[in-house]
Protein backbone atom coordinates (compact mmCIF):
# COMPACT_ATOMS: atom_id res chain seq x y z
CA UNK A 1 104.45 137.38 49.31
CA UNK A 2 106.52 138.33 52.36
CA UNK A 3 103.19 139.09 54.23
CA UNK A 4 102.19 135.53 53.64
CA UNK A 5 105.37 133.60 54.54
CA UNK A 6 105.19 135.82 57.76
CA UNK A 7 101.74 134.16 57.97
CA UNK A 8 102.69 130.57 57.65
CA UNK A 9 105.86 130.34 59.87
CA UNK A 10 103.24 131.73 62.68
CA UNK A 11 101.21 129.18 61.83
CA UNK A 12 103.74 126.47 61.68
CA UNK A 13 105.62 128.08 64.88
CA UNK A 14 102.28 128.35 66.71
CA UNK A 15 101.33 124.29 65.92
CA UNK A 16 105.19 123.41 67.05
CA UNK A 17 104.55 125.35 70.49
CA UNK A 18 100.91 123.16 70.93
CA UNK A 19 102.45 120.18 69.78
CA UNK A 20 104.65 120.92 72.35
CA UNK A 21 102.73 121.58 75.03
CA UNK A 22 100.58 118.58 74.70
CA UNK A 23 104.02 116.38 74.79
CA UNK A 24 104.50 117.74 78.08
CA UNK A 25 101.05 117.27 79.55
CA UNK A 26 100.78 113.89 78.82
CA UNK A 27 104.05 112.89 79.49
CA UNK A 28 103.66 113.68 83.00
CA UNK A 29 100.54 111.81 83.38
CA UNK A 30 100.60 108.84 85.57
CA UNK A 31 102.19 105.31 84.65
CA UNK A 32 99.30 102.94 84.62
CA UNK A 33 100.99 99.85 83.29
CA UNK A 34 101.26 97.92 86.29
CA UNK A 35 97.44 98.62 86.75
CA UNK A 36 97.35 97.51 82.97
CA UNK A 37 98.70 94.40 83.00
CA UNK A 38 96.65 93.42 86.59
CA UNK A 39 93.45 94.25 84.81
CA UNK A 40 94.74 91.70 81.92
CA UNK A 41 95.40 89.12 85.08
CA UNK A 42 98.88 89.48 84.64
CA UNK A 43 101.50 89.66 87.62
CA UNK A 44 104.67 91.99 86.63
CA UNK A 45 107.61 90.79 88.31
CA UNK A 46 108.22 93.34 91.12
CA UNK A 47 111.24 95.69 90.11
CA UNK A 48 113.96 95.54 92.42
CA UNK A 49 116.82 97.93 93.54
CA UNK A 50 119.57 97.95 96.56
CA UNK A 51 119.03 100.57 98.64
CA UNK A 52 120.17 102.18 102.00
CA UNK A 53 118.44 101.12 105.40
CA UNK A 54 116.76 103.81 106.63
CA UNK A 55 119.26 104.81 110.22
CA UNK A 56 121.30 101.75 109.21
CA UNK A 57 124.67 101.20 107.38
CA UNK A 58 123.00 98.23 105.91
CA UNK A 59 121.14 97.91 102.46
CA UNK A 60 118.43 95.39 101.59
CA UNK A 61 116.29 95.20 98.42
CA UNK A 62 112.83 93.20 97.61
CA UNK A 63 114.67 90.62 95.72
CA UNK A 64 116.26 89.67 99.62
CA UNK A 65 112.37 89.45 100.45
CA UNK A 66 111.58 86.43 97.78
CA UNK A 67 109.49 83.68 99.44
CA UNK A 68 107.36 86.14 101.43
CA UNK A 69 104.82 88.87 100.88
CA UNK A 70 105.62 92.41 100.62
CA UNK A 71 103.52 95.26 101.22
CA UNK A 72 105.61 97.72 99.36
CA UNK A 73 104.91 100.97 100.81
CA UNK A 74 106.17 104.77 99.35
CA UNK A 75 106.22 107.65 102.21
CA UNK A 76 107.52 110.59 103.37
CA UNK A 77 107.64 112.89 106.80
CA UNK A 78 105.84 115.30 105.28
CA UNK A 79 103.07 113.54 103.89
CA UNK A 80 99.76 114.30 105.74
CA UNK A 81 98.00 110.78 104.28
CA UNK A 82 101.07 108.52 105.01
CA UNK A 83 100.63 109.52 108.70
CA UNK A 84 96.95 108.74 108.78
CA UNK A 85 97.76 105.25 106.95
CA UNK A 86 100.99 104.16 109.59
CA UNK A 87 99.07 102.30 111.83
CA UNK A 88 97.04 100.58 109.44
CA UNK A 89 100.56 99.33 107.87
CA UNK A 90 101.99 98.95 111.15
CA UNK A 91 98.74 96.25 111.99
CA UNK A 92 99.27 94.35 108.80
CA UNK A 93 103.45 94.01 109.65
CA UNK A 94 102.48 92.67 112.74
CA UNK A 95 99.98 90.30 111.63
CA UNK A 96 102.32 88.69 108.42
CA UNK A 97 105.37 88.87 111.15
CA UNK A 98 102.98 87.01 113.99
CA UNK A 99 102.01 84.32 110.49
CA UNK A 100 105.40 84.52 109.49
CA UNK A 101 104.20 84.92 105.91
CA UNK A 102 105.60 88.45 105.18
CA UNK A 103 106.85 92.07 105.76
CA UNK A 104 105.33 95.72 105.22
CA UNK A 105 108.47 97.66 103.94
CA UNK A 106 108.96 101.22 103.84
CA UNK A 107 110.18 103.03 101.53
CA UNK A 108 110.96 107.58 101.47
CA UNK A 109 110.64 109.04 98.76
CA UNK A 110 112.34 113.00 98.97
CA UNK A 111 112.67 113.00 102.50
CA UNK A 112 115.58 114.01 104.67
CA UNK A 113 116.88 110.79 106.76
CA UNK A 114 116.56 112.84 110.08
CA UNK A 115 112.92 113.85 109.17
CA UNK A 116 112.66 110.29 107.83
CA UNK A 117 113.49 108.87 111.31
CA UNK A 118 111.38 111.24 113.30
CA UNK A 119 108.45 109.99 111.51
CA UNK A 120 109.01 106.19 112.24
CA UNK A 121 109.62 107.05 115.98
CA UNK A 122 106.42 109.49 116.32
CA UNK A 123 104.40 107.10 114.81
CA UNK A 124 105.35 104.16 116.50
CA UNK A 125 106.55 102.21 112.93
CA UNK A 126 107.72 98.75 113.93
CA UNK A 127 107.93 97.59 109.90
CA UNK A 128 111.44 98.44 107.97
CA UNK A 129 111.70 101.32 105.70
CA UNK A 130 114.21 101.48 102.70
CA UNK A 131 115.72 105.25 101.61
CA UNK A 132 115.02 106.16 97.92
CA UNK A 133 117.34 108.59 97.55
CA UNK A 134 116.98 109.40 93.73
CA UNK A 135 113.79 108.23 93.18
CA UNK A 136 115.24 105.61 91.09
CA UNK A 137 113.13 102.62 92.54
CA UNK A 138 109.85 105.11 92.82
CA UNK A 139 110.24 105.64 89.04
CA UNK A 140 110.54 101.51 88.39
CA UNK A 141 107.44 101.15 90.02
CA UNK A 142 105.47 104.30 88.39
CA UNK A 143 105.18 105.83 91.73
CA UNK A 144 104.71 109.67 91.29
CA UNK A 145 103.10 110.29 94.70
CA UNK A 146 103.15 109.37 98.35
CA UNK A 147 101.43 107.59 99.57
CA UNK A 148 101.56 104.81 97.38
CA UNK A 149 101.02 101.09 98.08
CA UNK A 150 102.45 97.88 95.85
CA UNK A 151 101.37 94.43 97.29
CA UNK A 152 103.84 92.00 95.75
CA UNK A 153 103.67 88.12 96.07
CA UNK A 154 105.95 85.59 97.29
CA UNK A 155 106.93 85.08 93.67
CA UNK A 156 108.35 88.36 93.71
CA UNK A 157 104.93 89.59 91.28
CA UNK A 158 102.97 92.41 91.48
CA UNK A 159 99.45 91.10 92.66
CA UNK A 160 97.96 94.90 93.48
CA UNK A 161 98.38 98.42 93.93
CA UNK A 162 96.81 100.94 95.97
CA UNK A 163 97.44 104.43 94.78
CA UNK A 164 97.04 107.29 97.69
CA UNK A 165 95.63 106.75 101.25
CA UNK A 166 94.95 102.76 102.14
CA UNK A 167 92.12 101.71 104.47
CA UNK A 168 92.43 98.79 106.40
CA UNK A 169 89.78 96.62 103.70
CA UNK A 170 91.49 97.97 100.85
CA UNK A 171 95.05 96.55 102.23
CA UNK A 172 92.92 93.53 103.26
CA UNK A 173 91.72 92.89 99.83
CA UNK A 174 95.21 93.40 98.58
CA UNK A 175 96.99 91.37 100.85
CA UNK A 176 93.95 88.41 100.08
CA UNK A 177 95.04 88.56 96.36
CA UNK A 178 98.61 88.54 97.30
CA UNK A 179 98.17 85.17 99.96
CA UNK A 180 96.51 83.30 97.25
């Protein structure tokens, strides 16, 4: 009898453990619900959060941005892809600047401020950039990575995303949808 309660609670310990460990996996997966609800033809409202000026006192937030398009952008220093995509975001900040229809807008994610500003300066970065400190606006958006791209609307909706590296068609595409 002993032999076979010694059997179950194995059992039952062993299906607690992979229960478990399939909770974590897939809780760490990536959110997709912003791509969810763009697939549906859906714009989410673009979350919103105060944050620090990156090598300012000042803070500033994408609600301050209504009325004109953001290209919501997630970096870092030490983020090989986000340096090969800078000039590409750079062109596109000039261009809505020059139409007067919009801003690209930085934003580091886990990145020390000095690193953060070495980055903007060696790669020429004319376009604002936002410090995420905690992560806190990164997490509103789903963002689990950098690079990681959120083209919002004048509305202040969601009109794409661009997960990893951009191209300049890609944000082209995006930025089409986001005109429109």
């Amino acid at each position: 009898m002993k032999r076979v309660l010694v059997v179950v609670l194995a059992v039952v310990a062993s299906a607690g453990l992979i229960g478990l460990l399939v909770y974590g996996l897939g809780s760490r997966a990536d959110d997709v619900s912003i791509e969810q609800a763009l697939v549906r033809g859906e714009r989410p409202a673009a979350p919103s959060r105060e944050l620090p000026v990156l090598g300012e006192s000042a803070t500033r937030s994408i609600a301050d941005l209504r009325g004109k398009v953001v290209v919501l952008n997630f970096w870092a220093s030490w983020c090989g892809p986000c340096k090969v995509e800078a000039p590409v975001l750079d062109r596109a900040q000039k261009r809505l600047e020059r139409a007067g229809t919009g801003t690209v807008l930085g934003v580091t994610r886990d990145d020390a401020t000095t690193d953060s500003l070495k980055f903007v300066r060696d790669q020429s970065i004319t376009y604002p950039s936002l410090r995420d400190v905690d992560t806190k606006l990164a997490r509103d958006y789903g963002s689990t990575k950098v690079p990681e791209t959120f083209v919002i609307d004048a509305r202040g909706r969601i009109a794409d995303v661009l997960r990893g590296q951009i191209t300049q068609q890609r944000l082209d595409e995006a930025l089409s949808k986001a005109l429109q």
